[in-house]
C-alpha atoms as a PDB file:
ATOM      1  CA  UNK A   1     -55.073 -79.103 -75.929  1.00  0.00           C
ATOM      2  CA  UNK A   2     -57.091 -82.069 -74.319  1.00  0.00           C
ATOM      3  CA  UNK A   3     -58.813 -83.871 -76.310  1.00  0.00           C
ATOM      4  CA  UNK A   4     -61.733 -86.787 -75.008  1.00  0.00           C
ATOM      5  CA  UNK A   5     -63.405 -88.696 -77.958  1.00  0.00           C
ATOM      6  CA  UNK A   6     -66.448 -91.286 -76.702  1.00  0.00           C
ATOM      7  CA  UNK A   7     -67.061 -93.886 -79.685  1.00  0.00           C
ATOM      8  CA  UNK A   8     -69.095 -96.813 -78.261  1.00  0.00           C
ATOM      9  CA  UNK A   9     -68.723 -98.814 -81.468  1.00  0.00           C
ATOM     10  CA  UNK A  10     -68.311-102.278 -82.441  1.00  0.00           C
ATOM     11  CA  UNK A  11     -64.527-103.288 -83.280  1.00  0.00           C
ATOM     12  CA  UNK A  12     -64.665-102.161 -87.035  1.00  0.00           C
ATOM     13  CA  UNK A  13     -66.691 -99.072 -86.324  1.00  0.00           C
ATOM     14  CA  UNK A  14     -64.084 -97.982 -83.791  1.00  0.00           C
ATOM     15  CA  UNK A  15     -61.495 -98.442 -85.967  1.00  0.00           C
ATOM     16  CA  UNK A  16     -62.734 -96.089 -88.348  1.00  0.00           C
ATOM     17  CA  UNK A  17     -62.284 -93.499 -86.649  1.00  0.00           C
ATOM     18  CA  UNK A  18     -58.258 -93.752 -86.579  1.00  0.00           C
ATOM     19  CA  UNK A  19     -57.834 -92.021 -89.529  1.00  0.00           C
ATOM     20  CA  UNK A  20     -59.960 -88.990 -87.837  1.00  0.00           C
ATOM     21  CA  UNK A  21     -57.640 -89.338 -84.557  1.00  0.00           C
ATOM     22  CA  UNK A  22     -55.104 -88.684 -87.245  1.00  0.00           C
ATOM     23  CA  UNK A  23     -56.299 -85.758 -88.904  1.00  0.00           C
ATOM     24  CA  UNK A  24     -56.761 -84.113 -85.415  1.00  0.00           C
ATOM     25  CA  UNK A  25     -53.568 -84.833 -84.259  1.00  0.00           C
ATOM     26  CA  UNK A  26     -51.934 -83.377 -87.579  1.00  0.00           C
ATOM     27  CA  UNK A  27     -54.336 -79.894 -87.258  1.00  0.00           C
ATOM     28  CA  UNK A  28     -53.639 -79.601 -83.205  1.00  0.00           C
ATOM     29  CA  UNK A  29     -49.878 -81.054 -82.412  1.00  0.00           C
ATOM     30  CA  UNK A  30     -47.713 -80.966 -80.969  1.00  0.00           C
ATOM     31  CA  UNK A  31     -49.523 -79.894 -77.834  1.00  0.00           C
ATOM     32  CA  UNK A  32     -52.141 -82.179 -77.701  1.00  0.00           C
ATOM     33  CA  UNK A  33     -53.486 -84.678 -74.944  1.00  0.00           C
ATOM     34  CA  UNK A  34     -56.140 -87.358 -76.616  1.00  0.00           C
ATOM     35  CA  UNK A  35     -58.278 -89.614 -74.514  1.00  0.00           C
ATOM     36  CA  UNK A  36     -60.154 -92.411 -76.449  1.00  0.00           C
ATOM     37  CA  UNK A  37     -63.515 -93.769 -74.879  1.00  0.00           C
ATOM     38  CA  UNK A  38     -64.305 -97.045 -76.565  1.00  0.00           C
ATOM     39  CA  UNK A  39     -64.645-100.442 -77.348  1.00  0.00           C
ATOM     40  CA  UNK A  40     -62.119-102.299 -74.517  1.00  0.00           C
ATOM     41  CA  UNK A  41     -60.653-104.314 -77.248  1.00  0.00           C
ATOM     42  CA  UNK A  42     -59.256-101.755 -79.519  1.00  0.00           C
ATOM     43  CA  UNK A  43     -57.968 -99.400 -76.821  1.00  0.00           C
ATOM     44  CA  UNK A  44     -54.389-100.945 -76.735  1.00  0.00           C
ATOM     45  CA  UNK A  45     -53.564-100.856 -80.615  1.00  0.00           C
ATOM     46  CA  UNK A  46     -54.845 -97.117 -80.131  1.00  0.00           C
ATOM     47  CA  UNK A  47     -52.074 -96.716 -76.827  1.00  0.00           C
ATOM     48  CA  UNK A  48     -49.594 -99.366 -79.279  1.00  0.00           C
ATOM     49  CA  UNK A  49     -50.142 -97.039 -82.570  1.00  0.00           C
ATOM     50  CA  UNK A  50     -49.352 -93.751 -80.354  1.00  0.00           C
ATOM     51  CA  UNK A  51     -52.692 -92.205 -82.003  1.00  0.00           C
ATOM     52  CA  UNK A  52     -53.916 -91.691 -78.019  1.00  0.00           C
ATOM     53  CA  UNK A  53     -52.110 -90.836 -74.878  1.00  0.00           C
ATOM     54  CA  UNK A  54     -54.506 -92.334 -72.679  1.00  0.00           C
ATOM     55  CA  UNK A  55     -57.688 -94.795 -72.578  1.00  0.00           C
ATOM     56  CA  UNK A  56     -61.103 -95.690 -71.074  1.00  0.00           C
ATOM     57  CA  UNK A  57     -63.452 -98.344 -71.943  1.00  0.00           C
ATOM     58  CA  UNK A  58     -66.623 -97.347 -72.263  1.00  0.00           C
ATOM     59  CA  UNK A  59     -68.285-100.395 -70.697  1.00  0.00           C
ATOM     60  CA  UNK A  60     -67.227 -99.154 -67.340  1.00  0.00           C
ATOM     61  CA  UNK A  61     -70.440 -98.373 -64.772  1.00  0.00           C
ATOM     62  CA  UNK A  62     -68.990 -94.646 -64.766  1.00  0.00           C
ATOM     63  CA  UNK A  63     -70.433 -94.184 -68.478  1.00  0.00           C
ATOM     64  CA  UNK A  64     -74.232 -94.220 -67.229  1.00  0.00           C
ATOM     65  CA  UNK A  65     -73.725 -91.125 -65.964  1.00  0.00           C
ATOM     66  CA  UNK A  66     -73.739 -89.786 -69.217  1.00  0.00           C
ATOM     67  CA  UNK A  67     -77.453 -90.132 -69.939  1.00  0.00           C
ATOM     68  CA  UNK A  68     -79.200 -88.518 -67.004  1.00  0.00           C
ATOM     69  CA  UNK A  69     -78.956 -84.820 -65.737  1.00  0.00           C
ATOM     70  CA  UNK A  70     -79.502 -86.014 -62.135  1.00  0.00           C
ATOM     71  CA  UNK A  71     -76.792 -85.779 -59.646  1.00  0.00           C
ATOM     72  CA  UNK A  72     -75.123 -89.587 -59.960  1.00  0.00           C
ATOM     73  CA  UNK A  73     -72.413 -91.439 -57.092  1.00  0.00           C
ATOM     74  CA  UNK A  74     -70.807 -91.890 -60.562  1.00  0.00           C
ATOM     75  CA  UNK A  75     -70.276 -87.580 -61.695  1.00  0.00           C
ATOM     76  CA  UNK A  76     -67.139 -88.285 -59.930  1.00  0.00           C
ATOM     77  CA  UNK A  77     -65.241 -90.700 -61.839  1.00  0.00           C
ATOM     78  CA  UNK A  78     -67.006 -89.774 -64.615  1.00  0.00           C
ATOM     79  CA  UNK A  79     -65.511 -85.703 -64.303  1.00  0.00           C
ATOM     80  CA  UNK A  80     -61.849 -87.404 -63.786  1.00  0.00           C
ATOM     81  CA  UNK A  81     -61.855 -88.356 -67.632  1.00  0.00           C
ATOM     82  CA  UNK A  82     -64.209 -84.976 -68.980  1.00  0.00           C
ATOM     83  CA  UNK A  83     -63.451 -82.213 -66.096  1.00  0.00           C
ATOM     84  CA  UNK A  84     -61.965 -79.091 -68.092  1.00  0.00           C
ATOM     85  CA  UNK A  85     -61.197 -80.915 -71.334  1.00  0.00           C
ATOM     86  CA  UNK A  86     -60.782 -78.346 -74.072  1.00  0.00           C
ATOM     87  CA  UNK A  87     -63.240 -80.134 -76.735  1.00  0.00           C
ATOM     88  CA  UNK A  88     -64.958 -83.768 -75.998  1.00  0.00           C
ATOM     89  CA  UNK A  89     -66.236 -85.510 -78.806  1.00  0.00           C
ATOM     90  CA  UNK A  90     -69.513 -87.833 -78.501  1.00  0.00           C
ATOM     91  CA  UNK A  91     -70.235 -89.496 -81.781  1.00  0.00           C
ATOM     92  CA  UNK A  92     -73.465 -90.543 -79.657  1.00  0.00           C
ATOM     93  CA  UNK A  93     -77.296 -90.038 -80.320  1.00  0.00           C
ATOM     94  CA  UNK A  94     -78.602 -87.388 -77.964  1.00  0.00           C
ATOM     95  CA  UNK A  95     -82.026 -86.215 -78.956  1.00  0.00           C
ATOM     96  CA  UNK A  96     -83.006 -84.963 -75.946  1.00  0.00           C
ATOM     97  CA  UNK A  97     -79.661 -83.240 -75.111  1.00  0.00           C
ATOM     98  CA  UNK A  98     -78.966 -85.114 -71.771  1.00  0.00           C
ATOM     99  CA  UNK A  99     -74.999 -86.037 -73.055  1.00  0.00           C
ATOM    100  CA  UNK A 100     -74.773 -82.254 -74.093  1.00  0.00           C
ATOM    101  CA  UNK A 101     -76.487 -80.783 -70.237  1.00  0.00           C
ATOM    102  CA  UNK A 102     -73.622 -83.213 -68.567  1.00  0.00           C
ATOM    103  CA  UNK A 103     -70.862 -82.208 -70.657  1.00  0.00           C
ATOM    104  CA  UNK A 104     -71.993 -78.400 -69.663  1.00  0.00           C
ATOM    105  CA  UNK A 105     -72.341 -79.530 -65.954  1.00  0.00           C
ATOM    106  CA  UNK A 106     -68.803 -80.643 -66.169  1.00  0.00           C
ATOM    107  CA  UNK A 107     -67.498 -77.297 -67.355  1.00  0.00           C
ATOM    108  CA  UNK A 108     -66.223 -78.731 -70.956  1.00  0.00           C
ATOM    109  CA  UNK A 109     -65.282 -75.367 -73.081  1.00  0.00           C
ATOM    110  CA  UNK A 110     -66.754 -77.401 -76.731  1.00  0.00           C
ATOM    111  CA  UNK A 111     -68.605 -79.943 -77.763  1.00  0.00           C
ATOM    112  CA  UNK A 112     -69.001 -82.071 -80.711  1.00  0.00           C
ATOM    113  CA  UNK A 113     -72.389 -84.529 -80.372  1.00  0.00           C
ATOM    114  CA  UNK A 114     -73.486 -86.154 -83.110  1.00  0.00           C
ATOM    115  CA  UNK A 115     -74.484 -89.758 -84.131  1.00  0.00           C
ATOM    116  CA  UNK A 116     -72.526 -92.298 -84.652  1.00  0.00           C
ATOM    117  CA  UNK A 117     -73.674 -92.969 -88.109  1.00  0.00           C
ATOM    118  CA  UNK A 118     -74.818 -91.272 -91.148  1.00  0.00           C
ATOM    119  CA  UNK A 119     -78.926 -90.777 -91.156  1.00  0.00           C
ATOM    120  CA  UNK A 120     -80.563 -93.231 -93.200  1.00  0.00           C
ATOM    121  CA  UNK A 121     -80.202 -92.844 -96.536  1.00  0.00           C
ATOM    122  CA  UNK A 122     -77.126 -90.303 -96.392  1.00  0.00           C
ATOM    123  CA  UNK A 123     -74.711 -92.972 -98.484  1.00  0.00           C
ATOM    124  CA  UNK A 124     -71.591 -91.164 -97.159  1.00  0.00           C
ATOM    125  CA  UNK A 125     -68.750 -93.327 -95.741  1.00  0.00           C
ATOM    126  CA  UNK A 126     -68.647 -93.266 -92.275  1.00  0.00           C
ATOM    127  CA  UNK A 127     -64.601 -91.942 -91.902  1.00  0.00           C
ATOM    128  CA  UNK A 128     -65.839 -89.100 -94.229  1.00  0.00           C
ATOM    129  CA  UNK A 129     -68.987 -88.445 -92.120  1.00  0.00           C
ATOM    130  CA  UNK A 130     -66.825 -88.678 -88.931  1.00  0.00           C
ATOM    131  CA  UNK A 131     -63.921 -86.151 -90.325  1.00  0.00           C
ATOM    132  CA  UNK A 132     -66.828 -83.507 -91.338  1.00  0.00           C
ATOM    133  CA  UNK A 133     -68.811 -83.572 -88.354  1.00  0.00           C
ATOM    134  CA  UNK A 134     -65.372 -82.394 -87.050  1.00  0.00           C
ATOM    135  CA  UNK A 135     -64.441 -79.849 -89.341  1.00  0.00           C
ATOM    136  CA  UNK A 136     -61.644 -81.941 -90.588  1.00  0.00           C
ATOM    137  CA  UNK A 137     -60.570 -83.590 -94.015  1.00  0.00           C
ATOM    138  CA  UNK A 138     -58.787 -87.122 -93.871  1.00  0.00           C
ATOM    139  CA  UNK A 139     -56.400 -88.735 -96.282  1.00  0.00           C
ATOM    140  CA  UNK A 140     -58.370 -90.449 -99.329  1.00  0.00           C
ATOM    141  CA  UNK A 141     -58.597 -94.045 -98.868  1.00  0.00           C
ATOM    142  CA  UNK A 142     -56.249 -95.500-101.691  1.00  0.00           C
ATOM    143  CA  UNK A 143     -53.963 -93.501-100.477  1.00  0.00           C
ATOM    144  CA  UNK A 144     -54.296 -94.245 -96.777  1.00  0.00           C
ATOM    145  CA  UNK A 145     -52.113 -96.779 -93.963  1.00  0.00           C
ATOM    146  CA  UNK A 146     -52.074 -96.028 -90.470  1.00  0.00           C
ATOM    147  CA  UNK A 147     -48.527 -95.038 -89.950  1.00  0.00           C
ATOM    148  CA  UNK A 148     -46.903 -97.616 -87.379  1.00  0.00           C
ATOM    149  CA  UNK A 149     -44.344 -97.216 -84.087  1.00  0.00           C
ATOM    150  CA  UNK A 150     -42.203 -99.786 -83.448  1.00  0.00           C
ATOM    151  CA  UNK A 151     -44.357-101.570 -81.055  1.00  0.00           C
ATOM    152  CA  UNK A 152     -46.613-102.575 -84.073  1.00  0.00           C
ATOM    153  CA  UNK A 153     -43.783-103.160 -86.697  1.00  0.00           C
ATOM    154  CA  UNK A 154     -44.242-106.914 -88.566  1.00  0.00           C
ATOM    155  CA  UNK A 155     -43.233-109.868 -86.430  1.00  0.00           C
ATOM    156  CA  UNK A 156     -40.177-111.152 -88.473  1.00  0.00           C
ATOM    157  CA  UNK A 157     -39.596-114.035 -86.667  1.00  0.00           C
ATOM    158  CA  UNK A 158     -43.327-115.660 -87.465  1.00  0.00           C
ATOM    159  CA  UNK A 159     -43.236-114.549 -91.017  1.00  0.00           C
ATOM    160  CA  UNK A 160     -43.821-117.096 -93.540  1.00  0.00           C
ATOM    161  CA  UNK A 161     -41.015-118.357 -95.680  1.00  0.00           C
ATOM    162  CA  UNK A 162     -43.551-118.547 -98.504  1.00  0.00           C
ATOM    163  CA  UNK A 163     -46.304-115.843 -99.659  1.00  0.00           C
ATOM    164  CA  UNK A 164     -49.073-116.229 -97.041  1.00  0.00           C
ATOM    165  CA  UNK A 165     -52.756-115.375 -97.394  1.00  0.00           C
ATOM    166  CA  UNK A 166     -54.617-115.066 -94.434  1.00  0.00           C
ATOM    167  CA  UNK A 167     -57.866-115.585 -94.287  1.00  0.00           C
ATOM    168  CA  UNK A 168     -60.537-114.700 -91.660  1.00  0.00           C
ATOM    169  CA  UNK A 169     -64.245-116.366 -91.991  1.00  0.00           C
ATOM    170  CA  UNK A 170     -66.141-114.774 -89.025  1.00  0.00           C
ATOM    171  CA  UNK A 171     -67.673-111.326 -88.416  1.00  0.00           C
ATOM    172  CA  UNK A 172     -70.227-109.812 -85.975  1.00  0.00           C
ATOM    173  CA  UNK A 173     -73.176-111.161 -87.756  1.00  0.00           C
ATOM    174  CA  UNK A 174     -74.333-114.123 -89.357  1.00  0.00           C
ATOM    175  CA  UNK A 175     -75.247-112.716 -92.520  1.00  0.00           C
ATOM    176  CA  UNK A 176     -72.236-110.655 -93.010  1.00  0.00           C
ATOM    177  CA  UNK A 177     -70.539-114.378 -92.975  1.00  0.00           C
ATOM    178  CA  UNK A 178     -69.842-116.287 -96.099  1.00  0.00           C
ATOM    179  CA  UNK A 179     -70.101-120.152 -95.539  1.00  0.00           C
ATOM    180  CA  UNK A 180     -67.559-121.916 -93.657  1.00  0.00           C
ATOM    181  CA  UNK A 181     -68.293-124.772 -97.105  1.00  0.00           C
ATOM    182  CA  UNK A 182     -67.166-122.129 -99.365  1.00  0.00           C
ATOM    183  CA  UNK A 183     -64.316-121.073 -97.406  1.00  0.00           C
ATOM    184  CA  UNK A 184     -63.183-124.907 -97.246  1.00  0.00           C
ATOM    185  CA  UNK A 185     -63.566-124.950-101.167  1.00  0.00           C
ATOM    186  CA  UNK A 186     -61.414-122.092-100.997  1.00  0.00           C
ATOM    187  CA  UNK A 187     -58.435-122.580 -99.434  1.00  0.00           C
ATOM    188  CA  UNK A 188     -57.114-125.324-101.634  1.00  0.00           C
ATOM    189  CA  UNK A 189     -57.494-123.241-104.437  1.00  0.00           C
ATOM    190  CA  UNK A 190     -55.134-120.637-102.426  1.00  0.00           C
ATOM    191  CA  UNK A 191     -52.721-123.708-101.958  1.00  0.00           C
ATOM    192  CA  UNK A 192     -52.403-124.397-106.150  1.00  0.00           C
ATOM    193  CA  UNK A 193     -51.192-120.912-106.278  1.00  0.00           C
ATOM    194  CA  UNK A 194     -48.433-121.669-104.221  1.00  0.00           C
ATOM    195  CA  UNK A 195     -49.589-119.395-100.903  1.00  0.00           C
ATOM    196  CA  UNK A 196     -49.529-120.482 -97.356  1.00  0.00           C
ATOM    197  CA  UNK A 197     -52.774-120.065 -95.712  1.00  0.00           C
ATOM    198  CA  UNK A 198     -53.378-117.804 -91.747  1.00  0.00           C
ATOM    199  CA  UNK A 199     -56.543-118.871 -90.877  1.00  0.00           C
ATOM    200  CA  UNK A 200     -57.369-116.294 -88.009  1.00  0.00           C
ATOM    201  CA  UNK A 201     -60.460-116.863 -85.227  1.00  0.00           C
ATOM    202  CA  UNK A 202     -62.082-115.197 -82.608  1.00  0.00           C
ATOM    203  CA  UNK A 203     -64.405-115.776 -79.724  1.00  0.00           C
ATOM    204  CA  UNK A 204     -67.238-116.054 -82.148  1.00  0.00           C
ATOM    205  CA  UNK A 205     -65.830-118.099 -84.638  1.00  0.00           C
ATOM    206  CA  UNK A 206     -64.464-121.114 -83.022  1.00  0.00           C
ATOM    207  CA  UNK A 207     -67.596-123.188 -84.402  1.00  0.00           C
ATOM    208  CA  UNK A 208     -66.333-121.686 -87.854  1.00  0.00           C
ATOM    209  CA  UNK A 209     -63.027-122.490 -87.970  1.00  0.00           C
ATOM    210  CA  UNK A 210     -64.155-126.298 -86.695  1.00  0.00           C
ATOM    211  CA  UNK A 211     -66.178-126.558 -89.648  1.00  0.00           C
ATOM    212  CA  UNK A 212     -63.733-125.367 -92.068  1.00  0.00           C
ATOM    213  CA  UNK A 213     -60.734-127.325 -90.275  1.00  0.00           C
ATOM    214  CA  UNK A 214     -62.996-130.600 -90.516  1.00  0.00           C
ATOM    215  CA  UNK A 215     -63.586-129.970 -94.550  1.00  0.00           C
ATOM    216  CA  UNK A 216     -60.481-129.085 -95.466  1.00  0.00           C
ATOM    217  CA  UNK A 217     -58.174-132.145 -97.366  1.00  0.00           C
ATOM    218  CA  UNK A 218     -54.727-132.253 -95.789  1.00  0.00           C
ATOM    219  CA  UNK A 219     -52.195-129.402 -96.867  1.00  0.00           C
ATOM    220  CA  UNK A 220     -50.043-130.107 -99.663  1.00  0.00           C
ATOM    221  CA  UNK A 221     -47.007-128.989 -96.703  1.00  0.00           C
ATOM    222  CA  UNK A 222     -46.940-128.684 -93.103  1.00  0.00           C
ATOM    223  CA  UNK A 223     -46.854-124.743 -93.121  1.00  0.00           C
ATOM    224  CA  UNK A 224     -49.328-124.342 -95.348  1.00  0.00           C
ATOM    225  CA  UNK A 225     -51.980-123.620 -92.919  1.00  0.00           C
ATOM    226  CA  UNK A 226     -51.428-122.244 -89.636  1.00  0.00           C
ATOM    227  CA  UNK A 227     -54.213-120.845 -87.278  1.00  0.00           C
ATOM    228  CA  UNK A 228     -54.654-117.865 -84.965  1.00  0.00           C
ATOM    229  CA  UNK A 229     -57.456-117.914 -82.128  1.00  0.00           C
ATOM    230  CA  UNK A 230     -58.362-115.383 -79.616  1.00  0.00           C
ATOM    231  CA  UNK A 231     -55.308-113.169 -80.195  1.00  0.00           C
ATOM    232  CA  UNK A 232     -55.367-109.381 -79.321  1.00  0.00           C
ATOM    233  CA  UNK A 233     -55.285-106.915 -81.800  1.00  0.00           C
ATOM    234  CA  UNK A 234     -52.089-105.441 -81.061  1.00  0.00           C
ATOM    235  CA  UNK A 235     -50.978-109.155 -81.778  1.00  0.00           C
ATOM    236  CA  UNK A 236     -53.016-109.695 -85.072  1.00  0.00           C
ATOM    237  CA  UNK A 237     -52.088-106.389 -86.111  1.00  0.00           C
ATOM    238  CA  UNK A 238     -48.104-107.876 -85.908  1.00  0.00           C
ATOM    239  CA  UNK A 239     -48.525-110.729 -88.127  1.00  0.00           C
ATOM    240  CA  UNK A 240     -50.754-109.237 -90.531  1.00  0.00           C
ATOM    241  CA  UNK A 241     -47.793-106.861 -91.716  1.00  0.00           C
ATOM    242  CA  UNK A 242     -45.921-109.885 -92.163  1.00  0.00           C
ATOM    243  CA  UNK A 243     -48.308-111.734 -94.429  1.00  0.00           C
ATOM    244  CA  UNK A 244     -48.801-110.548 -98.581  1.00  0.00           C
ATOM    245  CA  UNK A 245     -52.748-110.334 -98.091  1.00  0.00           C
ATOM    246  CA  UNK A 246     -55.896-110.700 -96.779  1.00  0.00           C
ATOM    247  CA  UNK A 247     -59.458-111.895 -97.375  1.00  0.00           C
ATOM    248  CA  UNK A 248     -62.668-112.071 -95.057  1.00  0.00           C
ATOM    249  CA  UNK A 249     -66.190-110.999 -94.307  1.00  0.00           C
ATOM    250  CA  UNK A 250     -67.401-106.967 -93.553  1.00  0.00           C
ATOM    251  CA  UNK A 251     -65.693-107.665 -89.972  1.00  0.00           C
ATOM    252  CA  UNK A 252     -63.585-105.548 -87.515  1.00  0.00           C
ATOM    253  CA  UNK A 253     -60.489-107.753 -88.227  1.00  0.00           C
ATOM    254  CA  UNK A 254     -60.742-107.011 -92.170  1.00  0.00           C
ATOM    255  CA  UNK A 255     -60.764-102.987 -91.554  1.00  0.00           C
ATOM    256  CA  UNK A 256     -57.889-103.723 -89.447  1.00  0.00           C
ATOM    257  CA  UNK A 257     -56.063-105.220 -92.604  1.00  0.00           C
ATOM    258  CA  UNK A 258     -56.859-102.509 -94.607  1.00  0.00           C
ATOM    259  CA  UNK A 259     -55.991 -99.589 -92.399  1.00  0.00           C
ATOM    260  CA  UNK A 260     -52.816-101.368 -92.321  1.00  0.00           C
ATOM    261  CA  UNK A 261     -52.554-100.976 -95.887  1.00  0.00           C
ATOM    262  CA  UNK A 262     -52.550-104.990 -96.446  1.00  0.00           C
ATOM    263  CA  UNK A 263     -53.871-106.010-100.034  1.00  0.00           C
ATOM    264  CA  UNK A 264     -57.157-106.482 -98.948  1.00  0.00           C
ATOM    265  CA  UNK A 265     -60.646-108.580-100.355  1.00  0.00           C
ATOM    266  CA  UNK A 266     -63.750-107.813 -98.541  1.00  0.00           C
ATOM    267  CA  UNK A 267     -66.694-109.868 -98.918  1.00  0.00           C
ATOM    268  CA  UNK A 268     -69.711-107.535 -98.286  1.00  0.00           C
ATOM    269  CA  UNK A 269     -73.623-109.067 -97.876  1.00  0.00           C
ATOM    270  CA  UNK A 270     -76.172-106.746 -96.339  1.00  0.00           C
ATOM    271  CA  UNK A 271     -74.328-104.116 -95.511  1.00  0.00           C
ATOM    272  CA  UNK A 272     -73.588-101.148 -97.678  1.00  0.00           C
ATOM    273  CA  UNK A 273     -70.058-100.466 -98.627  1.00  0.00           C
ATOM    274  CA  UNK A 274     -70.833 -96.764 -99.869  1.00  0.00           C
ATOM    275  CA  UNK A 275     -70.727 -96.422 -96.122  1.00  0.00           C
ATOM    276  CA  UNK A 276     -68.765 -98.823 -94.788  1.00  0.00           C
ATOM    277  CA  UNK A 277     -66.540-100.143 -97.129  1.00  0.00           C
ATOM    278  CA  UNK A 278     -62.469-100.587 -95.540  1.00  0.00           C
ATOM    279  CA  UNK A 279     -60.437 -97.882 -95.210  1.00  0.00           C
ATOM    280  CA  UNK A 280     -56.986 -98.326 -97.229  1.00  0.00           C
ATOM    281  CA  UNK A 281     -54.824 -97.902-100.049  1.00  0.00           C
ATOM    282  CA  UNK A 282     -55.518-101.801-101.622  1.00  0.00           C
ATOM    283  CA  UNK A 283     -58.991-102.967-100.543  1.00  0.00           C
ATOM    284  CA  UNK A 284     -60.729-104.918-103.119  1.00  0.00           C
ATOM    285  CA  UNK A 285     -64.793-105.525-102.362  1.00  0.00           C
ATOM    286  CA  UNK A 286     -67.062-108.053-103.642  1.00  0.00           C
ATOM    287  CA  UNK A 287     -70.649-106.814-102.934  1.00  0.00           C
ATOM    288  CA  UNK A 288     -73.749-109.780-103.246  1.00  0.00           C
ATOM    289  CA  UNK A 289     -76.931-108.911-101.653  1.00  0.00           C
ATOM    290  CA  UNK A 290     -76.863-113.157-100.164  1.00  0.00           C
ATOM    291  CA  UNK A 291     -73.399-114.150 -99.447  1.00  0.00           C
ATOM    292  CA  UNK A 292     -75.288-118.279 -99.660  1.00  0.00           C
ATOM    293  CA  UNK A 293     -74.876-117.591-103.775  1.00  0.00           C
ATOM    294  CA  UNK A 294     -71.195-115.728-103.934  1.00  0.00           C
ATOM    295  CA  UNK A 295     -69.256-119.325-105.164  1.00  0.00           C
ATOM    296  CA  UNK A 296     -66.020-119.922-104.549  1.00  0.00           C
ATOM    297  CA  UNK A 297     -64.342-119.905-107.924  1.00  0.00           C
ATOM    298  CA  UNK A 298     -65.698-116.082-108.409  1.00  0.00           C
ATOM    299  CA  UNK A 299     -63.745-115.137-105.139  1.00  0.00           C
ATOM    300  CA  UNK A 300     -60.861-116.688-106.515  1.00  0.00           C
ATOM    301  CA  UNK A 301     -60.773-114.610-109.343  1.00  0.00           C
ATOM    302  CA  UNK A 302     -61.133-111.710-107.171  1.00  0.00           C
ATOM    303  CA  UNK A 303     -57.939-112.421-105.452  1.00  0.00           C
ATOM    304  CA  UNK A 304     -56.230-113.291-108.854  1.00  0.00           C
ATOM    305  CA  UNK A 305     -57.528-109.703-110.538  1.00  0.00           C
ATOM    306  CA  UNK A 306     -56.535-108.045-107.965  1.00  0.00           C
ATOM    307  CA  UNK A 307     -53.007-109.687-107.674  1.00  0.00           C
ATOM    308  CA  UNK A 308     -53.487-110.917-103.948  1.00  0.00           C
ATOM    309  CA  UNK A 309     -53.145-114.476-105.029  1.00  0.00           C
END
């Protein structure tokens, strides 16, 4: 059975849809070949979690090809990845049917092609939404952690000798962020309960992580804060397992936590958690409308009700 799934996502959104790879890989093994088309950063913890056997980012030119039912220079790298595939899966919007008249032209025996999302004002979350549009039922989420191979297992060697809360301030929008003041405020209250502190970064949040470094008093130890920057997932993914929990912004990094079944506090804003709340078996979310008013000593007490700190 082969397999190709096309989820142009962000890093969260593509996440999401491991617990679906899952699901089809428990209704169709053992004999099952599973391409994932996605976001290029996400593709090797898919390869590293054995959910896929092989991968293609969807930012290459050959996608374009997709969207037009003229003859393109690109049908032929394009029918390398989709020629004869049993079922391809495009979680894509195609009013007009162009994705579905290439698929056809490319002799694909069925088709799934629907959005990417719920429609507006379907509050369903989105793993749920992606498992029915598939016929398929997924694990419930407090019961749910993507089940590791070795490649992933924790990083002994960089655990911390003490409990360690990482903490990760950035996310793909400004408004999804809490203040880098309030994370500052926070992290010494971390440090009275006796936890070391991962502060994690990526590309978009080295101007965060600047402000929070420059607010912060010294640590009461020298491994009481440590950073991360720029790290792949496969990487974070590592020395999350070896940490006792997590907190951060509605960001790809804090779905990763929680798929991974780390204690997990999400700090949602704008968007809706109905829908796209984490995925795992001990995420904790702390909805505000405007993240400027959520203080500092309420997220504390967050962490301390739900036992992550």
């Amino acid at each position: 059975m082969r397999i190709v799934i096309i989820r142009p996502a962000a890093i969260g959104d593509t996440l999401l849809t491991f617990p679906v790879i899952e699901s089809l890989r428990a209704r169709y093994a053992p004999d099952l070949h599973i391409t994932l088309v996605g976001n290029a950063a996400v593709l090797p913890l898919a390869r590293a979690l054995g959910l896929v056997e092989a991968v293609c980012a969807y930012d290459e030119p050959r996608w374009a090809a997709l969207f037009t039912t003229q003859p393109s220079g690109l049908d032929e790298a394009l029918g390398g990845v989709l020629r004869d595939a049993d079922l391809v899966v495009a979680w894509l919007h195609d009013p007009e049917g162009v994705i579905a008249h290439k698929l056809r032209f490319f002799c694909v025996k069925q088709t799934v092609i629907v959005p990417g999302r719920p429609a507006e004002g379907e509050r369903v979350h989105i793993v749920e939404y992606l498992a029915r549009s598939l016929g398929l039922t997924t694990l419930s989420a407090p019961c749910y952690a993507l089940r590791l191979r070795a490649a992933i297992e924790p990083d002994l060697a960089t655990s911390q000798a003490a409990r360690c809360l990482v903490i990760h301030p950035g996310s793909g929008g400004a408004r999804k962020c809490w203040s880098p003041a309030h994370f500052a405020e926070l992290i010494p209250m971390v440090w009275q309960r006796g936890y070391a502190v991962l502060l994690l970064a990526g590309p978009a949040d080295h101007e965060r992580l600047d402000t929070i470094t420059c607010l912060l008093p010294a640590p009461p130890r020298a491994e009481a804060l440590t950073t991360l920057v720029d790290k792949p997932l496969v990487e974070l993914a590592q020395r999350l397992l070896s940490c006792s929990g997590y907190v951060g912004n509605d960001s790809g990094i804090t779905h990763l936590a929680a798929l991974l079944g780390l204690p997990t506090l999400a700090l949602f804003g704008p968007s809706d958690p109905c829908i796209w709340r984490p995925y795992g078996r001990a995420v904790h979310v702390v909805h505000t409308p405007d993240l400027a008013h959520l203080p500092p000593y309420e997220v504390m007490s967050n962490l301390q009700a739900s036992g992550l700190a």
